[in-house]
N, C-alpha and C. Protein backbone atom coordinates (compact mmCIF):
# COMPACT_ATOMS: atom_id res chain seq x y z
N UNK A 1 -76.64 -216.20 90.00
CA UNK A 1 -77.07 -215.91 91.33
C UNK A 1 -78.56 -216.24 91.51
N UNK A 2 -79.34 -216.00 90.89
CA UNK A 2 -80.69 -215.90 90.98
C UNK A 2 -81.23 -217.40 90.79
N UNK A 3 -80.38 -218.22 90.20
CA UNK A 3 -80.38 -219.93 89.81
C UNK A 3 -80.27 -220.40 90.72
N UNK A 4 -79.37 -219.63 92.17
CA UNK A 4 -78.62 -220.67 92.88
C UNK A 4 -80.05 -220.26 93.43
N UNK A 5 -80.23 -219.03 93.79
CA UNK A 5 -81.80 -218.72 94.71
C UNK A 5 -82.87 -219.53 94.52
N UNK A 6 -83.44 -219.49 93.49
CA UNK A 6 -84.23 -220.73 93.26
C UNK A 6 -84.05 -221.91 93.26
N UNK A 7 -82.77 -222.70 93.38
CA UNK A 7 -82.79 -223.73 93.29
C UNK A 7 -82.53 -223.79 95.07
N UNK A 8 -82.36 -223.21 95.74
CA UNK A 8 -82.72 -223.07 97.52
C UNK A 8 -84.11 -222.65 98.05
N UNK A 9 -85.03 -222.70 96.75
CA UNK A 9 -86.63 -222.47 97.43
C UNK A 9 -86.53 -220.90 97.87
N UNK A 10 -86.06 -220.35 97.39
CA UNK A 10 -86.25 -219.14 97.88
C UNK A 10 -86.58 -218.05 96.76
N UNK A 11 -86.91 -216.90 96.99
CA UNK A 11 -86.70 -216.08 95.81
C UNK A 11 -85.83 -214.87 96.34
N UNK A 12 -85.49 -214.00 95.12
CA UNK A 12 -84.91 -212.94 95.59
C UNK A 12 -85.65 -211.71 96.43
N UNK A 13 -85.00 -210.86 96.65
CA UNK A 13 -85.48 -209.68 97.56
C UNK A 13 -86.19 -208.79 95.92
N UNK A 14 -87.49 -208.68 96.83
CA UNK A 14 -88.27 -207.86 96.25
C UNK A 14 -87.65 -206.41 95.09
N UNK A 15 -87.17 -205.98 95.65
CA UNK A 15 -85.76 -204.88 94.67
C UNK A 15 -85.84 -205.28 93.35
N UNK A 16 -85.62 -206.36 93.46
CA UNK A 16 -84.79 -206.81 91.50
C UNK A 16 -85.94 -206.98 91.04
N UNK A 17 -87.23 -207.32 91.78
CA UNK A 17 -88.53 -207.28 90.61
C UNK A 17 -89.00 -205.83 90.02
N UNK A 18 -88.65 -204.73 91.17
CA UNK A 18 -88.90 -203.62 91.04
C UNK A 18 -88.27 -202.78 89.65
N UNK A 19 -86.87 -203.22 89.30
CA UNK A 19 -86.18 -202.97 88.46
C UNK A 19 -84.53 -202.46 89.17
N UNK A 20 -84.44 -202.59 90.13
CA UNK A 20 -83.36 -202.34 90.62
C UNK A 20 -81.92 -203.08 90.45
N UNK A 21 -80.78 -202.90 90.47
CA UNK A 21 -79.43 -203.90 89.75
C UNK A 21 -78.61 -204.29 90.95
N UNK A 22 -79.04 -203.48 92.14
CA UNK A 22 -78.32 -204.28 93.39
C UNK A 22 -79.50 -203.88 95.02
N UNK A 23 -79.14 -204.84 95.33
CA UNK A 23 -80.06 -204.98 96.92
C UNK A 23 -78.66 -203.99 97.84
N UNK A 24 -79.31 -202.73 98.01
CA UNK A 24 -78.26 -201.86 99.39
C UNK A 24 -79.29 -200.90 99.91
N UNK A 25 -78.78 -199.78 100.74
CA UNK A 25 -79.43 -199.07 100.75
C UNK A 25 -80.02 -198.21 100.03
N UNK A 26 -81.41 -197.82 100.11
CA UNK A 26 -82.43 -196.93 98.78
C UNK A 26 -81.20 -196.09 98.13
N UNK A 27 -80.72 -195.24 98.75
CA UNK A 27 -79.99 -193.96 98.12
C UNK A 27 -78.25 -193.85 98.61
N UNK A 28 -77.45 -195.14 98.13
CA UNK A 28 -76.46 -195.98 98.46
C UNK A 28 -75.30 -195.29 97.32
N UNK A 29 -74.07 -195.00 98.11
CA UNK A 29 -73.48 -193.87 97.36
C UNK A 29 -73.04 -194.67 96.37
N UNK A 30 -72.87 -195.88 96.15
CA UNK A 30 -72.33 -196.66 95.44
C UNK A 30 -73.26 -197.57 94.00
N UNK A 31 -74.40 -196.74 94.28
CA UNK A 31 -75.64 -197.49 93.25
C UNK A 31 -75.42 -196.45 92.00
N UNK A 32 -76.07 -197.11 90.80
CA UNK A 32 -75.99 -196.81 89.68
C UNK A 32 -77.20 -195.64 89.25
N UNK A 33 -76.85 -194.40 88.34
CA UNK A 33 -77.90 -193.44 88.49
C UNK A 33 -79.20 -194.00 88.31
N UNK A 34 -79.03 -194.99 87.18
CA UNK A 34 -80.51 -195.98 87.40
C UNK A 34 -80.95 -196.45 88.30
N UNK A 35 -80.58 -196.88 89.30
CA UNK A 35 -80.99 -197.42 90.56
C UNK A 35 -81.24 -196.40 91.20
N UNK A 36 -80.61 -194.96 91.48
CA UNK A 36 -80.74 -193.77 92.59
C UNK A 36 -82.50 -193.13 91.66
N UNK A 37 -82.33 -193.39 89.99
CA UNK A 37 -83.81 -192.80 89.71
C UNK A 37 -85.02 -194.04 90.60
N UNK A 38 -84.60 -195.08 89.86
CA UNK A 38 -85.64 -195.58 90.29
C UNK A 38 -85.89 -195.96 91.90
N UNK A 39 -85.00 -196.22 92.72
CA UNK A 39 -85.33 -195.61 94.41
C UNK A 39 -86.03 -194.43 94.65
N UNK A 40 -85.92 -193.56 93.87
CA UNK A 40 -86.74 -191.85 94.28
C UNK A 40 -88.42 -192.16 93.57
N UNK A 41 -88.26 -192.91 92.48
CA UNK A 41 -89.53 -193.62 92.39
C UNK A 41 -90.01 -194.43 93.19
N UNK A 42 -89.37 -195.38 93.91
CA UNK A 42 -90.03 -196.01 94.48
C UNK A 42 -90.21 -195.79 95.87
N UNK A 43 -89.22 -194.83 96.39
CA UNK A 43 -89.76 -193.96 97.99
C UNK A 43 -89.54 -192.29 97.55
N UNK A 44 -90.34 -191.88 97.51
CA UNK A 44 -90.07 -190.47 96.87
C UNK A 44 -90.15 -189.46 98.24
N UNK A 45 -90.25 -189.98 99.53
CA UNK A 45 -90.64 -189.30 100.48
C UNK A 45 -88.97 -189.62 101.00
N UNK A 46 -88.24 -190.40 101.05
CA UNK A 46 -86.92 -190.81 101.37
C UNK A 46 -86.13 -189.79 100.26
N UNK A 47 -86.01 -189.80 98.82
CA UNK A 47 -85.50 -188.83 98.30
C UNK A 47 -85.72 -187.92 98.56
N UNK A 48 -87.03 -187.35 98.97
CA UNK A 48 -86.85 -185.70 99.24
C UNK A 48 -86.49 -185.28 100.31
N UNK A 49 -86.05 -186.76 101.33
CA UNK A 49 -85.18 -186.13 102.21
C UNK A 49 -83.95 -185.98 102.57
N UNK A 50 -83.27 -186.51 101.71
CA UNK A 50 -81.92 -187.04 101.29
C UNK A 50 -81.62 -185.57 100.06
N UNK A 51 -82.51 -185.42 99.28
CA UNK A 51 -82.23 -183.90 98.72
C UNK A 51 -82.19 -183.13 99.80
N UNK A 52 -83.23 -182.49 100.65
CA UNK A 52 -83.04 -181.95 101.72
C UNK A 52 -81.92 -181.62 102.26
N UNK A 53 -80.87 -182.99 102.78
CA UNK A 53 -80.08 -183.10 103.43
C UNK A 53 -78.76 -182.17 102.77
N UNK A 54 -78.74 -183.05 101.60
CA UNK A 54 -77.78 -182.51 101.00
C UNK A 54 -77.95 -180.88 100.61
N UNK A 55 -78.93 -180.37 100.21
CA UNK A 55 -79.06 -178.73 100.81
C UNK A 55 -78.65 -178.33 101.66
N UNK A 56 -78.95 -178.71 102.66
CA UNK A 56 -78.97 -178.51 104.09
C UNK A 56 -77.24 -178.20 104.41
N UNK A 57 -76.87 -179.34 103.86
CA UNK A 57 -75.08 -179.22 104.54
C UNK A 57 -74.78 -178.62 103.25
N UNK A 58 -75.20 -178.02 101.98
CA UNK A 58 -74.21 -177.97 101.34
C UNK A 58 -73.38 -178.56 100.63
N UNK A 59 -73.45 -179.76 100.85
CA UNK A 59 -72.59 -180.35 99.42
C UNK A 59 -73.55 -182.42 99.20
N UNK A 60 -73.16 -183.07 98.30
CA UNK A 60 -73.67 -183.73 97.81
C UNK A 60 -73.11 -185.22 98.83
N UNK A 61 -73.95 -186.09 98.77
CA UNK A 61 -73.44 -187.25 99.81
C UNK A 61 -72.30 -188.46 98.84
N UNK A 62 -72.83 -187.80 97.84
CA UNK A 62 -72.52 -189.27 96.50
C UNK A 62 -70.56 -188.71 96.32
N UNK A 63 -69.97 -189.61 96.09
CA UNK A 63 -68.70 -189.88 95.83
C UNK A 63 -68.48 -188.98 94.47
N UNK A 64 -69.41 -188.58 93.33
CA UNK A 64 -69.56 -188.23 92.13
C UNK A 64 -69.60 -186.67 92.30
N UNK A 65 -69.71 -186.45 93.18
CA UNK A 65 -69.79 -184.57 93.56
C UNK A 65 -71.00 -184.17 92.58
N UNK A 66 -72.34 -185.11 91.96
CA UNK A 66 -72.76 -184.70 91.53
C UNK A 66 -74.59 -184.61 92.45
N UNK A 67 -75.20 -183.58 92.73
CA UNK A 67 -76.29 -183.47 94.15
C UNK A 67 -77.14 -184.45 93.32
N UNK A 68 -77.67 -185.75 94.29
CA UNK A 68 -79.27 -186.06 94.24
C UNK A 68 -80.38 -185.90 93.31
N UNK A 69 -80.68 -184.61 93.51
CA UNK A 69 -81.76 -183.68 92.86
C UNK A 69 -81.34 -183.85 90.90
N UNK A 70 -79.91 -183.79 90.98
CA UNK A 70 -79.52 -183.72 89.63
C UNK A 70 -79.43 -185.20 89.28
N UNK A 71 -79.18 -185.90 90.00
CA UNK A 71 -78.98 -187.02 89.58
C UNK A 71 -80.66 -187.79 88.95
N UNK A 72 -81.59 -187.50 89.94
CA UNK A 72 -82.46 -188.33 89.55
C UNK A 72 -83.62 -187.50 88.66
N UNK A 73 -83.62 -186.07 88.68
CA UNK A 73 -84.03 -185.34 87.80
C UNK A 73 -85.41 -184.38 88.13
């Protein structure tokens, strides 16, 4: 993927330099706990509101039934 990108003059989305393994949304129920840590690193004002949230209602947004807060530590 990243071959075909460069070889179209382009580069990838900023994300994958960051250390991230897929371009979605920051806190994407479908991203890997590595990716949900390092999103809370890299917007930590977006995680704490997405912890928030999930306080807030009571249960966790992620498919894993496991909360945010625990996930990224």
């Amino acid at each position: 993927m990243f071959s075909e990108i460069a070889a179209a003059g382009e580069r990838p989305h900023w994300v994958y330099a960051k250390g991230m393994k897929r371009c979605s949304c920051s806190f994407c129920i479908m991203a890997t706990r590595d990716d949900l840590r390092r999103a809370a690193q890299l917007r930590p004002r977006l995680a704490a509101e997405y912890i928030a949230l999930e306080e807030e209602i009571g249960h966790t947004l992620s498919p894993t039934r496991i909360p945010l807060r625990e996930i990224i530590g």
